[in-house]
C-alpha atoms as a PDB file:
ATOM      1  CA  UNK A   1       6.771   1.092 -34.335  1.00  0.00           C
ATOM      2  CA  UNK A   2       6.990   4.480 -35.812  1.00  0.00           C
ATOM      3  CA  UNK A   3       9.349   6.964 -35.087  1.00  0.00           C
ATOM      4  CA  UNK A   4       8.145   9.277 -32.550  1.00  0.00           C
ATOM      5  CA  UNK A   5       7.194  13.206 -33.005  1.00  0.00           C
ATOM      6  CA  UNK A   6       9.066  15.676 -31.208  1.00  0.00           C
ATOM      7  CA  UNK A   7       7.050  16.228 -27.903  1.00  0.00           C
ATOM      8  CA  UNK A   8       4.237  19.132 -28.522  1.00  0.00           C
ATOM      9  CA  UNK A   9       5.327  20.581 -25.605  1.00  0.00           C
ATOM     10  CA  UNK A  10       8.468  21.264 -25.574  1.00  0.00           C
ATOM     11  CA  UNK A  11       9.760  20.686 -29.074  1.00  0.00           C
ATOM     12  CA  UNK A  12      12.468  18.071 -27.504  1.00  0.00           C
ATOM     13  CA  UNK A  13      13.254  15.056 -29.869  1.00  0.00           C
ATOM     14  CA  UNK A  14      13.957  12.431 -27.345  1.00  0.00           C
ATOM     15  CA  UNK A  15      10.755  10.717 -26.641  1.00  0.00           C
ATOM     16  CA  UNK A  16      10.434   7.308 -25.638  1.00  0.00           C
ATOM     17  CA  UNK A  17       7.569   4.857 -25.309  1.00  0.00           C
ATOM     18  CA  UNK A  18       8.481   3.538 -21.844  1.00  0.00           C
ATOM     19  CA  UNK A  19       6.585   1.070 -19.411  1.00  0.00           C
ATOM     20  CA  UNK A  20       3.914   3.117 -17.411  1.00  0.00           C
ATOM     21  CA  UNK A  21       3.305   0.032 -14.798  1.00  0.00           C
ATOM     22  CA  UNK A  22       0.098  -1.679 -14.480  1.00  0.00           C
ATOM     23  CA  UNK A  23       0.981  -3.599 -17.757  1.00  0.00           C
ATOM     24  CA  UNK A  24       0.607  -0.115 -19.997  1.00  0.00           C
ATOM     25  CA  UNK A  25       2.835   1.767 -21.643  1.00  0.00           C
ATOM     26  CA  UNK A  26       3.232   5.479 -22.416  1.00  0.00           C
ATOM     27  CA  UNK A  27       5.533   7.745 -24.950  1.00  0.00           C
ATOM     28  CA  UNK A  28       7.200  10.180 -22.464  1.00  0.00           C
ATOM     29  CA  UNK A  29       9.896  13.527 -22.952  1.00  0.00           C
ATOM     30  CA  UNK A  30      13.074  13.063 -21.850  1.00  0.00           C
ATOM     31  CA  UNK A  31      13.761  16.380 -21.741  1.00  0.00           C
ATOM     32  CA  UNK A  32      14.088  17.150 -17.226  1.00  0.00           C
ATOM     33  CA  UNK A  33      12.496  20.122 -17.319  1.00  0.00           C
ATOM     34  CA  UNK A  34       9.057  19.185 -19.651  1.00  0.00           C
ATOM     35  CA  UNK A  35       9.075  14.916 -18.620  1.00  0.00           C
ATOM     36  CA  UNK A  36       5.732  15.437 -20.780  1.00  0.00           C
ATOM     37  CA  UNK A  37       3.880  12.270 -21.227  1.00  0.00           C
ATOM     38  CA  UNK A  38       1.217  10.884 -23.899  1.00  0.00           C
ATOM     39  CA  UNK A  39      -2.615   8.643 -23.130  1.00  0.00           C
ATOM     40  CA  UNK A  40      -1.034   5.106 -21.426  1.00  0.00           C
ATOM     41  CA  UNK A  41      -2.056   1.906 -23.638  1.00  0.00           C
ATOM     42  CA  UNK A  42      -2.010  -1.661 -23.276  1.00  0.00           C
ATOM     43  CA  UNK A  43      -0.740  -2.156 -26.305  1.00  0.00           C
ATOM     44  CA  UNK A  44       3.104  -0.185 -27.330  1.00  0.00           C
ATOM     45  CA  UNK A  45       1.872   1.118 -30.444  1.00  0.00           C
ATOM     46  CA  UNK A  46      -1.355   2.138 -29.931  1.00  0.00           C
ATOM     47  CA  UNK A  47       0.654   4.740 -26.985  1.00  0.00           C
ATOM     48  CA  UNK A  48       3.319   5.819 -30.108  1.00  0.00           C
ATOM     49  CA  UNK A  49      -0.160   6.063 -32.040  1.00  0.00           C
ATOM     50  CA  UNK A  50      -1.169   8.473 -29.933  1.00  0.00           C
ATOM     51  CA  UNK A  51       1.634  10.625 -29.279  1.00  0.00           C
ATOM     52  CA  UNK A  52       2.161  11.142 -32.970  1.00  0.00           C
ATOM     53  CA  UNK A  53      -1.853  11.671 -33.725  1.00  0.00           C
ATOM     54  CA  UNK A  54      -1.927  14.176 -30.371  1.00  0.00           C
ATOM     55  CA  UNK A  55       1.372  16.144 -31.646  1.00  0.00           C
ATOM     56  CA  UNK A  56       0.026  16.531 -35.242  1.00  0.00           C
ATOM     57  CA  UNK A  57      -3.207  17.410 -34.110  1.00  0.00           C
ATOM     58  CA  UNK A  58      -1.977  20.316 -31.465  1.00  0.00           C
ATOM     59  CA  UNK A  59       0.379  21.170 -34.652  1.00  0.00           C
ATOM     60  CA  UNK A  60      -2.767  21.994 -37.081  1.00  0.00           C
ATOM     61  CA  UNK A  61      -4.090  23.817 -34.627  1.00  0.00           C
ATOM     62  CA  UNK A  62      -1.766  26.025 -34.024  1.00  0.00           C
ATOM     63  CA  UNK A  63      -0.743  25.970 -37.513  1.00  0.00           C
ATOM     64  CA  UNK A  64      -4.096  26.834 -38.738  1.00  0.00           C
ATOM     65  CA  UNK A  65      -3.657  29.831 -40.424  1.00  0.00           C
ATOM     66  CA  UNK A  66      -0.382  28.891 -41.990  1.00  0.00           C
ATOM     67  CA  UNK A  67      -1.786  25.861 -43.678  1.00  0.00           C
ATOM     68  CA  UNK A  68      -5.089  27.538 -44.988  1.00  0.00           C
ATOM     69  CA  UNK A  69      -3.486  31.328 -45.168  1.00  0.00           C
ATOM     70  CA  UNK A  70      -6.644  32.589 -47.523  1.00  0.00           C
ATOM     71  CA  UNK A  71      -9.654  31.713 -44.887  1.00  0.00           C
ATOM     72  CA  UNK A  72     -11.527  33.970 -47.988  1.00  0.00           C
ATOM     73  CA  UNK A  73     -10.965  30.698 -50.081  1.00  0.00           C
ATOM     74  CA  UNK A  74     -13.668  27.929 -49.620  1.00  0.00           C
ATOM     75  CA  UNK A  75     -11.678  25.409 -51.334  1.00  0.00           C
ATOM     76  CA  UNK A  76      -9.403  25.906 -48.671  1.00  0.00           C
ATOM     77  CA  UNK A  77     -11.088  25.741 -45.876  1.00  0.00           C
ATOM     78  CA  UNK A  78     -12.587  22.386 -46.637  1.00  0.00           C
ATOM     79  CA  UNK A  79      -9.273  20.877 -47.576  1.00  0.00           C
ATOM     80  CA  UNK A  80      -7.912  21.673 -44.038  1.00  0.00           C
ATOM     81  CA  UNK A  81     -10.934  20.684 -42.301  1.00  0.00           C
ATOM     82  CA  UNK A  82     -11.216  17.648 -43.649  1.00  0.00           C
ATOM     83  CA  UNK A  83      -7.553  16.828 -42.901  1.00  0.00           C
ATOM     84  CA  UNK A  84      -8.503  18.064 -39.414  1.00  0.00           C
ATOM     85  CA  UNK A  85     -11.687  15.329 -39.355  1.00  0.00           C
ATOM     86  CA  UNK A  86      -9.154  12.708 -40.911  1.00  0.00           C
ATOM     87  CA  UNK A  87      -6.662  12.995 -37.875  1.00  0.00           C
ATOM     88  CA  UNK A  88      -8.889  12.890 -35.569  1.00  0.00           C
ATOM     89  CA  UNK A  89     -10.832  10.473 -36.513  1.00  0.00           C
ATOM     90  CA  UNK A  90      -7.453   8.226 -36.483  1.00  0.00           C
ATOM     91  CA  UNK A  91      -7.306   8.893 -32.862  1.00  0.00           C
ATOM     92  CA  UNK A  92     -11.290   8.194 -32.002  1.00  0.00           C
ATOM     93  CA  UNK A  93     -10.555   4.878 -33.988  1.00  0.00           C
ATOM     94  CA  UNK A  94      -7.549   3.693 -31.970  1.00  0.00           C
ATOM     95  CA  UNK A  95      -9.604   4.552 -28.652  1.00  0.00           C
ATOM     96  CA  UNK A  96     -13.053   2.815 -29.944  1.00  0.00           C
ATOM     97  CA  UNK A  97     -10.259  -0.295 -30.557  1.00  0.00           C
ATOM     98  CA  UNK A  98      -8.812   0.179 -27.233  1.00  0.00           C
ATOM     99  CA  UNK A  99     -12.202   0.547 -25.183  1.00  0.00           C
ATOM    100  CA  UNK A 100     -13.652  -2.849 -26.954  1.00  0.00           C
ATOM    101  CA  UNK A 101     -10.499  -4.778 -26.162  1.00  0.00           C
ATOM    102  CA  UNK A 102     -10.658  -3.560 -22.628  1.00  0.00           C
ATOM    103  CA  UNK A 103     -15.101  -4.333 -22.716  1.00  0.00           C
ATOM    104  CA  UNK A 104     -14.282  -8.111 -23.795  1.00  0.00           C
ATOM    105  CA  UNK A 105     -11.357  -8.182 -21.256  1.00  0.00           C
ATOM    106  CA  UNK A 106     -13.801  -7.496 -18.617  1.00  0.00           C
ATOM    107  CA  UNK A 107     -16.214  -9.787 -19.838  1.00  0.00           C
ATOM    108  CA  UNK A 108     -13.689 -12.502 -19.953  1.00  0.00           C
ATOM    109  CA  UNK A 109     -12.710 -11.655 -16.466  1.00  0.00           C
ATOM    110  CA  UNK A 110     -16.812 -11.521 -15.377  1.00  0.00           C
ATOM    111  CA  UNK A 111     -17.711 -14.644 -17.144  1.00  0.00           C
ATOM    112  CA  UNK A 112     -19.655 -13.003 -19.420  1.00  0.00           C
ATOM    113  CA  UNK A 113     -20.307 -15.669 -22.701  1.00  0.00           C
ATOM    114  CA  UNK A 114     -20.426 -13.656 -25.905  1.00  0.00           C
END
């Protein structure tokens, strides 16, 4: 598993991908006062997956003007949005996994033959 991002809250580096109960797991802050928490998976690095693809995506954003400072230059623009389209399209790919693993789960459970 890869090392977790500092939480996008808070900024604190102690986060932890801890059990969530109902067999899921989520990355949570340790920091007291934040205790902010990530999307709860199945699987224990699909919820690190997540934390690190919300936190870099929340960081672009808010780094926007930073990373593409001339919003004159087209070049630029395009470069950052198609980093922007690359992250997030991580993320949508990890849920689309998720959400068929959980469809053929409930099929399995339902007795539905394939």
């Amino acid at each position: 598993m890869d090392k977790l991002l500092p939480c996008p809250f808070c900024g604190h580096d102690d986060v932890q991908v801890k059990d969530a109960g109902f067999h899921h797991w989520a990355a949570r802050c340790q920091n007291q006062d934040c205790q902010g928490q990530g999307l709860r998976h199945r699987i224990k690095n699909f919820a690190a997956a997540a934390w690190n693809k919300r936190n870099q995506i929340k960081e672009a954003t808010s780094l926007k003007h930073r990373r593409c400072p001339d919003m004159n230059d087209i070049a630029s623009i395009v470069a950052w949005s198609r980093n922007e389209i690359d992250a997030q399209d991580e993320v949508i790919g990890l849920l689309r996994a998720d959400c068929d693993r959980l469809r053929r789960e409930l099929d399995d459970a339902n007795g539905v033959i394939r």
